[in-house]
Protein backbone atom coordinates (compact mmCIF):
# COMPACT_ATOMS: atom_id res chain seq x y z
CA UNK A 1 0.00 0.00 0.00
CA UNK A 2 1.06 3.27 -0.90
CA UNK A 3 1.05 5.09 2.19
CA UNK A 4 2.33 8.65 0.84
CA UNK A 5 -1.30 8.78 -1.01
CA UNK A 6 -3.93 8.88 1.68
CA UNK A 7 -1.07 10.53 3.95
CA UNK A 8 -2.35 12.34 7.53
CA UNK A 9 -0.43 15.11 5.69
CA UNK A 10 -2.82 14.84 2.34
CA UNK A 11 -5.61 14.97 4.79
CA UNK A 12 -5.43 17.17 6.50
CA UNK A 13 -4.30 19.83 3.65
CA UNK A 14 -7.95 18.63 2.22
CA UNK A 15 -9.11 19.06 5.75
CA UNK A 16 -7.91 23.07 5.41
CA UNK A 17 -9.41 23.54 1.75
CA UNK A 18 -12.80 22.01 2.98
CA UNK A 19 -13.32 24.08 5.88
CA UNK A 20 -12.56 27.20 3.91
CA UNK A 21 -16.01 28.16 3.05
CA UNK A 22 -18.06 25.94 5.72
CA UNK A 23 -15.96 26.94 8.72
CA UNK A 24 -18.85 28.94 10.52
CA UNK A 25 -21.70 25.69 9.91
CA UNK A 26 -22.51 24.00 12.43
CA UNK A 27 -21.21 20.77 11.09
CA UNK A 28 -17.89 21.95 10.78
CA UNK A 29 -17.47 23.38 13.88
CA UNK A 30 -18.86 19.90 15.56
CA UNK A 31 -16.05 18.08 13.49
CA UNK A 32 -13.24 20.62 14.91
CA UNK A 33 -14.41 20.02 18.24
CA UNK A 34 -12.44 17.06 18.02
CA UNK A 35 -10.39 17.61 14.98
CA UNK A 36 -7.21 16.12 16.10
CA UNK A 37 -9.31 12.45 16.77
CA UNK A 38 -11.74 12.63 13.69
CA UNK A 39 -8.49 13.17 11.44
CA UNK A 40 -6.68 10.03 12.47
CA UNK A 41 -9.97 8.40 12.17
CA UNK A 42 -10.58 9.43 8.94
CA UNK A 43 -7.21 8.88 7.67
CA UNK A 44 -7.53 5.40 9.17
CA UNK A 45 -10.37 4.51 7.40
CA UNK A 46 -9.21 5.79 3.79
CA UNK A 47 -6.11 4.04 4.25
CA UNK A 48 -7.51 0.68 5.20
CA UNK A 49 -10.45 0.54 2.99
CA UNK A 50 -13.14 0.68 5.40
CA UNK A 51 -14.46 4.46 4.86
CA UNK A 52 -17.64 4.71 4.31
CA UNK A 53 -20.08 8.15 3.81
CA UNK A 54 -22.24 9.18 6.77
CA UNK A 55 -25.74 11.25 6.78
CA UNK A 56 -26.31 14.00 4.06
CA UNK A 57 -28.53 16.74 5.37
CA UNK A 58 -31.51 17.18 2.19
CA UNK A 59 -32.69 20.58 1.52
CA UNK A 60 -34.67 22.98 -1.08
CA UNK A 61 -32.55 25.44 -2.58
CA UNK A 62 -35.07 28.21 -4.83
CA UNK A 63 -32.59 30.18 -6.52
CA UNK A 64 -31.49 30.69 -9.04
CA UNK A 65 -33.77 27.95 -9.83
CA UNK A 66 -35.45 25.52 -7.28
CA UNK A 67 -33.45 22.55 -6.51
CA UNK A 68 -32.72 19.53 -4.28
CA UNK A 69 -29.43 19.07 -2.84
CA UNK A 70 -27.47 17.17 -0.57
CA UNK A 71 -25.21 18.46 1.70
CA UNK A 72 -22.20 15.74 2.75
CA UNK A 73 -21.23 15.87 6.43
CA UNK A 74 -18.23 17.70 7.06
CA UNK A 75 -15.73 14.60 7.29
CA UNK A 76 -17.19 13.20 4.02
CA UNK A 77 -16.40 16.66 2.45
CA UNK A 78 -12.93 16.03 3.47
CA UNK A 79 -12.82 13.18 1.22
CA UNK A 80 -14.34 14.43 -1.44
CA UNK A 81 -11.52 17.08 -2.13
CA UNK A 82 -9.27 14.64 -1.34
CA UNK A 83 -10.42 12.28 -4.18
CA UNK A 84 -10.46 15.42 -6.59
CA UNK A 85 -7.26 16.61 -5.29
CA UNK A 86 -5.68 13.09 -6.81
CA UNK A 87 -7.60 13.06 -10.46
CA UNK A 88 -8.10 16.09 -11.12
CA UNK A 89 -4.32 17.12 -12.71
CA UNK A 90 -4.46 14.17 -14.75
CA UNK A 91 -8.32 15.44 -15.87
CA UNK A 92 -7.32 18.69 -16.41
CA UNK A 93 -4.77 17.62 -18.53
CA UNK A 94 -8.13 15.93 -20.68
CA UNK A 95 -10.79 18.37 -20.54
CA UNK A 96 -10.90 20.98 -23.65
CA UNK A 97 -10.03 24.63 -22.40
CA UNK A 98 -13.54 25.68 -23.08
CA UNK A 99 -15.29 23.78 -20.60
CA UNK A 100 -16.01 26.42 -17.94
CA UNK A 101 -17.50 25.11 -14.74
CA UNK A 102 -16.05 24.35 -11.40
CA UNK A 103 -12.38 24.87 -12.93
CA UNK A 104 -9.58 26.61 -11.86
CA UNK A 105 -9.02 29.91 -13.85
CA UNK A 106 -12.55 29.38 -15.52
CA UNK A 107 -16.16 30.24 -14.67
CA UNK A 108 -18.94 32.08 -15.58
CA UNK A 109 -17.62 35.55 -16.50
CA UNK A 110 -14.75 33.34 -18.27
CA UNK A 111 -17.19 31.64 -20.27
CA UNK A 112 -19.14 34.36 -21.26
CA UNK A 113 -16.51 36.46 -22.27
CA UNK A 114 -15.06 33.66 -24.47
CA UNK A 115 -18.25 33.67 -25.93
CA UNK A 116 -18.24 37.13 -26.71
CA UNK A 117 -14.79 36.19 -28.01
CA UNK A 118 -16.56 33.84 -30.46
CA UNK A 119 -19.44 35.93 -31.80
CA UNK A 120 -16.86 39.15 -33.04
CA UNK A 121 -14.52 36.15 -34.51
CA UNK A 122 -17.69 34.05 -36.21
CA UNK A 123 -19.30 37.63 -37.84
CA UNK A 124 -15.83 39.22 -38.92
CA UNK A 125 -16.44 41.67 -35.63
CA UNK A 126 -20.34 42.21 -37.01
CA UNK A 127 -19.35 42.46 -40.18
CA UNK A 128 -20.89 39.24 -41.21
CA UNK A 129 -24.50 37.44 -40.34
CA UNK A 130 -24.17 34.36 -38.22
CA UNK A 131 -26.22 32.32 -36.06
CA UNK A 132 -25.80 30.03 -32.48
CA UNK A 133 -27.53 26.98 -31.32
CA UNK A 134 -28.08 26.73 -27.93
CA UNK A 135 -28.36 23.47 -26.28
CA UNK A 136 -29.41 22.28 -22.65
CA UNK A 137 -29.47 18.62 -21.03
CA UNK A 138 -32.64 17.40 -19.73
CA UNK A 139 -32.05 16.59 -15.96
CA UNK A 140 -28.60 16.60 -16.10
CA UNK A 141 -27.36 15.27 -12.53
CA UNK A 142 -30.49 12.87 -11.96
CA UNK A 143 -29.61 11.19 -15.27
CA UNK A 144 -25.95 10.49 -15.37
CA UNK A 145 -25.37 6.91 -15.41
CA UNK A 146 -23.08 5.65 -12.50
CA UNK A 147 -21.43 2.80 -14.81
CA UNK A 148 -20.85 4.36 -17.55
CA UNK A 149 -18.99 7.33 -15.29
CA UNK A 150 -17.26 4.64 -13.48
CA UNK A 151 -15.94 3.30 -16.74
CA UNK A 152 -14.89 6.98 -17.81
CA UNK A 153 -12.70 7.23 -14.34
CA UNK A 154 -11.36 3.61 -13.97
CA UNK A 155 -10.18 4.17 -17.76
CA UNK A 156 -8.63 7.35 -16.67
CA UNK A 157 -6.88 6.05 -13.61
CA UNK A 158 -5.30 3.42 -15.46
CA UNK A 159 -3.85 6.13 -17.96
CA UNK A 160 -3.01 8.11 -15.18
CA UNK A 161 -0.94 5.57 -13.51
CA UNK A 162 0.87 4.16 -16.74
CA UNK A 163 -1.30 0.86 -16.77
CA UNK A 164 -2.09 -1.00 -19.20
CA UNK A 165 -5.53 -1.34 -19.48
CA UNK A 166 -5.62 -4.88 -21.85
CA UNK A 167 -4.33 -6.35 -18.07
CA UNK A 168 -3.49 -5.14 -15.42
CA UNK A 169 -0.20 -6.39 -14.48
CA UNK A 170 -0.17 -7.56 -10.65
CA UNK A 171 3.52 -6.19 -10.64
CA UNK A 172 3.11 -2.91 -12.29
CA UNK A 173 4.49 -0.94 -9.28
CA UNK A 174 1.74 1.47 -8.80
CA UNK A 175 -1.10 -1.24 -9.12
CA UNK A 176 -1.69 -0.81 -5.37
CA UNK A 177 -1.87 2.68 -5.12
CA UNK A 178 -4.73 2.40 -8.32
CA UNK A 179 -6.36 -0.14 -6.72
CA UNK A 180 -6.66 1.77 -3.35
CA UNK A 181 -8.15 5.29 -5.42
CA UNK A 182 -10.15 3.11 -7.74
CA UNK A 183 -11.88 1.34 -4.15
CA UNK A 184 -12.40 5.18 -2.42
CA UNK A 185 -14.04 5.83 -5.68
CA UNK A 186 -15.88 3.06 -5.94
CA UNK A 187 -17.17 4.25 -2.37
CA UNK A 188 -18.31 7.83 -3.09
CA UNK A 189 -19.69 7.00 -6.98
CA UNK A 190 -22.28 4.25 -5.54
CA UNK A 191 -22.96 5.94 -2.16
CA UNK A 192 -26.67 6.47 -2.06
CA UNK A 193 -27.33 9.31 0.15
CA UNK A 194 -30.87 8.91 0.10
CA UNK A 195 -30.60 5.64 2.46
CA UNK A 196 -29.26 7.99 4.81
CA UNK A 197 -30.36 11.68 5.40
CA UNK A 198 -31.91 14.19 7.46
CA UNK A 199 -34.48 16.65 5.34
CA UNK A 200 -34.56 20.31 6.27
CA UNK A 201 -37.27 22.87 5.39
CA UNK A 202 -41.18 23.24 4.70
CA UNK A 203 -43.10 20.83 3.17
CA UNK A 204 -44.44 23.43 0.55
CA UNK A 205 -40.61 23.65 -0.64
CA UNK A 206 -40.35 20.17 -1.25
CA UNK A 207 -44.00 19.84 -3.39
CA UNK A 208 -42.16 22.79 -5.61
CA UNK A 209 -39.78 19.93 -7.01
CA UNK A 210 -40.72 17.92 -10.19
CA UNK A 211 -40.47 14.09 -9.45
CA UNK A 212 -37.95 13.67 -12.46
CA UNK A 213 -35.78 16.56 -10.80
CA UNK A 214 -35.50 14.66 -7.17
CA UNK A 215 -32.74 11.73 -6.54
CA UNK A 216 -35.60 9.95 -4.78
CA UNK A 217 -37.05 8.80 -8.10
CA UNK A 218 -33.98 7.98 -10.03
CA UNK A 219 -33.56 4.63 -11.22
CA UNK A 220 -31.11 2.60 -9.87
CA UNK A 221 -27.63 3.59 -11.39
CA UNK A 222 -28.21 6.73 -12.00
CA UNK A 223 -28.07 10.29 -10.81
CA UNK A 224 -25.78 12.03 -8.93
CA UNK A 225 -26.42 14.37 -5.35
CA UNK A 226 -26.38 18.34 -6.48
CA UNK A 227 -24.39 20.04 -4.28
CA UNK A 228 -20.76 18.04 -3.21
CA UNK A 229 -17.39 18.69 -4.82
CA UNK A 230 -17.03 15.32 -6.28
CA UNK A 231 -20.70 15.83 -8.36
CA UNK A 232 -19.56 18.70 -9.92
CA UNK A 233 -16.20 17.17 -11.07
CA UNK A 234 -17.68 13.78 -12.21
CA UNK A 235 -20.13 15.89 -14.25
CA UNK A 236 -16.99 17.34 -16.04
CA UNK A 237 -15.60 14.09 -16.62
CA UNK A 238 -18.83 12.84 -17.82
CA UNK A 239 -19.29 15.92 -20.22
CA UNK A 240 -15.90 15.35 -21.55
CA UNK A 241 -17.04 13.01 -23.79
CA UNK A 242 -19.57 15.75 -25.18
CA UNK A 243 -16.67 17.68 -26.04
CA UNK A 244 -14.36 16.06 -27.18
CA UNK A 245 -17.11 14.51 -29.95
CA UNK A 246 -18.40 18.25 -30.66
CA UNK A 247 -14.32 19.17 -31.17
CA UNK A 248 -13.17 16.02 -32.84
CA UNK A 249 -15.54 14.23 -34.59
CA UNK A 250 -17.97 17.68 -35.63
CA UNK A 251 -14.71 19.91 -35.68
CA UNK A 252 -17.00 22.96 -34.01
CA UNK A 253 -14.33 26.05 -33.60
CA UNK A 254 -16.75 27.95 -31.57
CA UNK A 255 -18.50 26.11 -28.68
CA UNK A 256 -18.19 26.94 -24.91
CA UNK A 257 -19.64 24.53 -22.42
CA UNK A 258 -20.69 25.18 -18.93
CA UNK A 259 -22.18 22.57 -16.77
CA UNK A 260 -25.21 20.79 -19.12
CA UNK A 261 -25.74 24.77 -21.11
CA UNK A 262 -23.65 24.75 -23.93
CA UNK A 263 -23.59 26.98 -27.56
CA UNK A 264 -22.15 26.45 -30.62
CA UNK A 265 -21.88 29.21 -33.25
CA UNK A 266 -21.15 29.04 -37.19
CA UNK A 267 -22.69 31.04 -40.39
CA UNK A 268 -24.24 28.75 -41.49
CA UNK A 269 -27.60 27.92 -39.86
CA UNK A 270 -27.98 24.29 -41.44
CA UNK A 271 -24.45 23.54 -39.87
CA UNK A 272 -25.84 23.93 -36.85
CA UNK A 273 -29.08 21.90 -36.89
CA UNK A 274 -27.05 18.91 -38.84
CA UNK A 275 -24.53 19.17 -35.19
CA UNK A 276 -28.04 19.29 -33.14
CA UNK A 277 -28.79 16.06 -34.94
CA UNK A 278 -25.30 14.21 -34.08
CA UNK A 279 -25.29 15.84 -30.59
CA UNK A 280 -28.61 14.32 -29.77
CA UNK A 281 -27.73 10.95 -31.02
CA UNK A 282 -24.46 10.83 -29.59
CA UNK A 283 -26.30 12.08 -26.29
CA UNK A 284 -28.70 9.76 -26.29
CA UNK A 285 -26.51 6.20 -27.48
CA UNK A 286 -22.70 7.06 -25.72
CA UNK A 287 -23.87 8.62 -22.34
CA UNK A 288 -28.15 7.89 -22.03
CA UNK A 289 -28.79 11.80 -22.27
CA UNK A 290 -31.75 13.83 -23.65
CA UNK A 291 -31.51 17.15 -24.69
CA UNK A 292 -34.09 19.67 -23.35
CA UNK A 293 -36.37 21.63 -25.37
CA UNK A 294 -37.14 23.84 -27.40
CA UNK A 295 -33.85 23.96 -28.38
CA UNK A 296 -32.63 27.68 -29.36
CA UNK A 297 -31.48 28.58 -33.01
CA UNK A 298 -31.21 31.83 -33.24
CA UNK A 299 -29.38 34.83 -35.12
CA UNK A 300 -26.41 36.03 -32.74
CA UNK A 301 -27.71 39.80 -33.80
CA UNK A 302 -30.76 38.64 -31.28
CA UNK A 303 -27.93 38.10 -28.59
CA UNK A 304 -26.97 34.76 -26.37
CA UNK A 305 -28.76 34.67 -23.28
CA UNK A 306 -25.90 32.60 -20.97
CA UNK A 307 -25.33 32.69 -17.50
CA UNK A 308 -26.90 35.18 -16.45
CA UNK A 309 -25.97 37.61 -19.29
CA UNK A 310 -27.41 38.53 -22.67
CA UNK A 311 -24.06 38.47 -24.93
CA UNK A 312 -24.05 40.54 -27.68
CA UNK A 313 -21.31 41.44 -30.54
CA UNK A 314 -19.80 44.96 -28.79
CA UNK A 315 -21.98 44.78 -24.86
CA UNK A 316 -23.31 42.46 -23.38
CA UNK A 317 -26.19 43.15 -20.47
CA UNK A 318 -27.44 41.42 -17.64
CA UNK A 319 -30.59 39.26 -17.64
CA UNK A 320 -33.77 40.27 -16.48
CA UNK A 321 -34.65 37.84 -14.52
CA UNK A 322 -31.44 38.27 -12.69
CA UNK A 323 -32.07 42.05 -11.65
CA UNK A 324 -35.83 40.52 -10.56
CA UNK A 325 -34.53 37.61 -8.16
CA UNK A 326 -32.10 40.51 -6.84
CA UNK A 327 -35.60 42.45 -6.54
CA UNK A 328 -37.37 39.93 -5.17
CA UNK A 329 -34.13 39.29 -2.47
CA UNK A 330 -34.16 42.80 -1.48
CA UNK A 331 -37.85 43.30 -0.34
CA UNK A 332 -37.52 39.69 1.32
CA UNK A 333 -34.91 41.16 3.85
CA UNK A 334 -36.90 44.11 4.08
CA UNK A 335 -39.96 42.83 5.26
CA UNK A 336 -38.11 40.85 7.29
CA UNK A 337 -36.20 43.69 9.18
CA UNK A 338 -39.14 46.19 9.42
CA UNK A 339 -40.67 43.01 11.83
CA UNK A 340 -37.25 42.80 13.61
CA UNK A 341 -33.55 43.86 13.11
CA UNK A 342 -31.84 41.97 11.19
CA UNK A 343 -28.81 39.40 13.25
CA UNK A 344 -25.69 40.21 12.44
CA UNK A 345 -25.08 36.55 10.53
CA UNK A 346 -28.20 37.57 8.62
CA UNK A 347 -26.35 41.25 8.02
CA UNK A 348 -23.27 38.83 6.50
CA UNK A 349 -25.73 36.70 4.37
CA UNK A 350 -27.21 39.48 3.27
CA UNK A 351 -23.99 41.59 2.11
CA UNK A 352 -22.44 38.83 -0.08
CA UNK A 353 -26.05 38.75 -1.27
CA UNK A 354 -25.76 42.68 -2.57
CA UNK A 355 -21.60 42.06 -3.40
CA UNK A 356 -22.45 39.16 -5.32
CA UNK A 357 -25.31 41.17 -7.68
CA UNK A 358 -23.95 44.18 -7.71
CA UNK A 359 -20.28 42.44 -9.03
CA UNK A 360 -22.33 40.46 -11.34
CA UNK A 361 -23.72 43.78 -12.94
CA UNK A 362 -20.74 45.40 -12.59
CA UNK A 363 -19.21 43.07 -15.86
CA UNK A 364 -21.84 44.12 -18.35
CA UNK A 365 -24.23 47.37 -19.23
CA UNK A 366 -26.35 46.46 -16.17
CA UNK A 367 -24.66 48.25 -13.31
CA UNK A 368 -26.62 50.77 -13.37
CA UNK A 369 -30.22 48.75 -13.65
CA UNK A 370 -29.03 47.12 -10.26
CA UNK A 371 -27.32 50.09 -8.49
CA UNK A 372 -31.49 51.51 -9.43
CA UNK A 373 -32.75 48.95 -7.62
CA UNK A 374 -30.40 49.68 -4.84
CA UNK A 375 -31.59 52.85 -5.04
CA UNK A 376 -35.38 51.94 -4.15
CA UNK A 377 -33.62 50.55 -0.69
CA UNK A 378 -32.87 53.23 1.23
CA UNK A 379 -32.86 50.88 4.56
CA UNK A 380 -30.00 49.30 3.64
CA UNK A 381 -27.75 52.58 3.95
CA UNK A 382 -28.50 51.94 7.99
CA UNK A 383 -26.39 48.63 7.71
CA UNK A 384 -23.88 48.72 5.16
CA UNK A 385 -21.64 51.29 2.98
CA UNK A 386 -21.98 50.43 -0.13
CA UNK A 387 -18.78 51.43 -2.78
CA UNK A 388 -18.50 50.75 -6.06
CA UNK A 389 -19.82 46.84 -6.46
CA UNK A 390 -18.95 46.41 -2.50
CA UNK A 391 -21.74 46.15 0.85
CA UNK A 392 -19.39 46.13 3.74
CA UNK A 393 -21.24 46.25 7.02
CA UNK A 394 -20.83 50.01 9.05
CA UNK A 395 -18.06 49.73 11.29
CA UNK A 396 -20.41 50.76 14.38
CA UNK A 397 -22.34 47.24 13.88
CA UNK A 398 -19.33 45.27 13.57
CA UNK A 399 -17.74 46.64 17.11
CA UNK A 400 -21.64 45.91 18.63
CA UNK A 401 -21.41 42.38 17.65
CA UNK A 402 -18.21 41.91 18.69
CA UNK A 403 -18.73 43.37 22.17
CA UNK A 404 -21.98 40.96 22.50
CA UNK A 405 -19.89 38.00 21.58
CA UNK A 406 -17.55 38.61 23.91
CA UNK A 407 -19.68 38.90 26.40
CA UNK A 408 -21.78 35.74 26.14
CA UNK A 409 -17.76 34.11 25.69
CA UNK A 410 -17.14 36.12 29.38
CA UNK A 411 -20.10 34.23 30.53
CA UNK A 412 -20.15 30.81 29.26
CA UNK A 413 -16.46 30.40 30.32
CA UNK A 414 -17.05 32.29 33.90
């Protein structure tokens, strides 16, 4: 056994990138209670083969579209970037450079603004007519099959450790150390978190989602938990074969990819619905995908609505929708703090909330739409100052909390 792989070290370095975000939730904090102990746990249970996931908390997400997802505990989140920490150079070394999501040095600005790259080099800079097809993957996560992903990874892990995959020699002299990834992945890929959860929320949330959109009704062998590190990544992996057809076989030059929304651009509009036709076969016979419909085949002169932006050929703007759910945020908050103030972890949600938009808007011609809406919410000049695309919470607030928390610290630890 390769014990450099699954190393305390390599854990705990996961351990430090997991908690980077979740530090403040409640599960993490219950894991760092006893950090030191639920380390060498963990790392004993990798290392010997015996790991196995615990409960996923099951919640409704509503924006910026309702969705189910299932939150890993804490120590399972360890594992997960753990698992992506080992495949993922040898992926990225795969993937095409315009596959956008949950990449380093990508994203959704990247994405759209390689986009925008694409529409001034199809139409000569507007000189010339031209035309995109827009294309969308009917329940993407709750529809990935589980052994034909498997079969994508093992195939990778065998390149990635230099073994042959006609047979796998029993003295190739990282054999072990495959065997021992290809068994953690094993673990994670078939874990079915729906034999063990907790569900948070309202029942009304939970009658908002479709049956085909929940991983309650998948079939068995498919579908993958929204919402952990390692779902996102095997989606990439899964994709991959999506694009390396639409770049190798269809030789596309223009085609940028994010998650299951992907476009593909050329003059010619009849080039484009012959690619819709291979796409959908290749969809539906290599990886047991549907596209969604309609399916959009437009002029670019009408501009590419993606990711939250309309792309055009010299400006692109931000959606509507997007400057409505920021709308609809707003007055949310409000009501709620005109029945109570608002707590300051409410005052932090609700910052990033205003960053977040107001950054967003601050990439196309739709800065000023959202610093208008801003403007209609005069209450929120008691909390925060608010510069350029930035809320930061008034200094007076932030020396009030801090005061209170020391005090209840004075007196739990009197």
């Amino acid at each position: 056994m390769n014990a450099e792989l699954f190393s305390p070290t390599r854990i705990f370095s996961a351990y430090r990138d997991c908690r980077r975000r979740k530090r403040g939730t409640m599960n993490a904090l219950a894991f760092e209670r006893d950090q030191a102990d639920g380390l060498v746990s963990l790392t004993r249970a990798v290392r010997t083969g015996r790991y196995a996931p615990r409960r996923s908390v099951c919640f409704i997400v509503s924006h910026p579209k309702t969705r189910e997802v299932f939150a890993a505990d804490f120590s399972d989140r360890i594992v997960h970037h753990l698992l992506v920490r080992e495949l993922e150079p040898y992926w990225e070394r795969v993937f095409i450079a315009d596959s956008y999501a949950c990449r380093e040095g990508k994203g959704t600005l990247a994405a759209v603004e390689r986009l925008g790259h694409f529409i001034r080099s199809v139409t000569g800079n507007g000189a010339k007519r031209a035309h995109f097809l827009q294309l969308d993957i009917r329940n993407f996560f709750m529809s990935i099959d589980k052994n034909i992903l498997f079969s994508l990874l093992d195939r990778g892990l065998l390149k990635q450790y230099g073994i042959p995959a006609t047979r796998l020699s029993f003295d190739h002299p990282r054999r072990e150390e495959y065997e021992q990834v290809r068994t953690l992945l094993k673990t994670l890929l078939y874990h079915d978190p729906t034999k063990n959860y907790v569900r948070k929320g309202e029942t009304s949330e939970w009658d908002a989602i479709a049956p085909e959109k929940s991983l309650f009704n998948c079939p068995s062998g498919k579908g993958l938990p929204i919402g952990n590190l390692t779902s996102q990544f095997f989606a990439n992996v899964y994709l991959n074969e999506l694009d390396q057809f639409v770049k190798h076989t269809l030789k596309a030059r223009h085609y940028v990819r994010y998650v299951d929304d992907f476009v593909l651009l050329h003059e010619n509009p009849a080039q484009l619905r012959e690619w819709r036709t291979a796409i959908e076969k290749f969809l539906r016979e290599r990886l047991h995908l549907t596209l969604k419909e309609p399916v959009t085949l437009k002029p670019v002169s009408c501009g590419v609505n993606f990711l939250g932006y309309v792309q055009h050929i010299h400006h692109r703007l931000v959606r509507r929708r997007v400057a409505g759910n920021f709308e609809q945020k707003l007055e949310g908050y409000r009501i709620r703090e005109q029945a109570s103030p608002l707590t300051y972890p409410e005052l932090q949600k609700l910052g990033a909330v205003v960053t977040s938009y107001l950054a967003h808007g601050s990439k196309a011609n739709g800065y000023r739409l959202l610093t208008g809406i801003l403007g209609r919410h005069q209450w929120l000049k008691n909390y925060y100052r608010i510069v350029k695309w930035k809320a930061t919470i008034r200094t007076e607030l932030k020396n009030e909390h801090l005061i209170e928390t020391n005090k209840i610290f004075r007196e739990e630890t009197a």
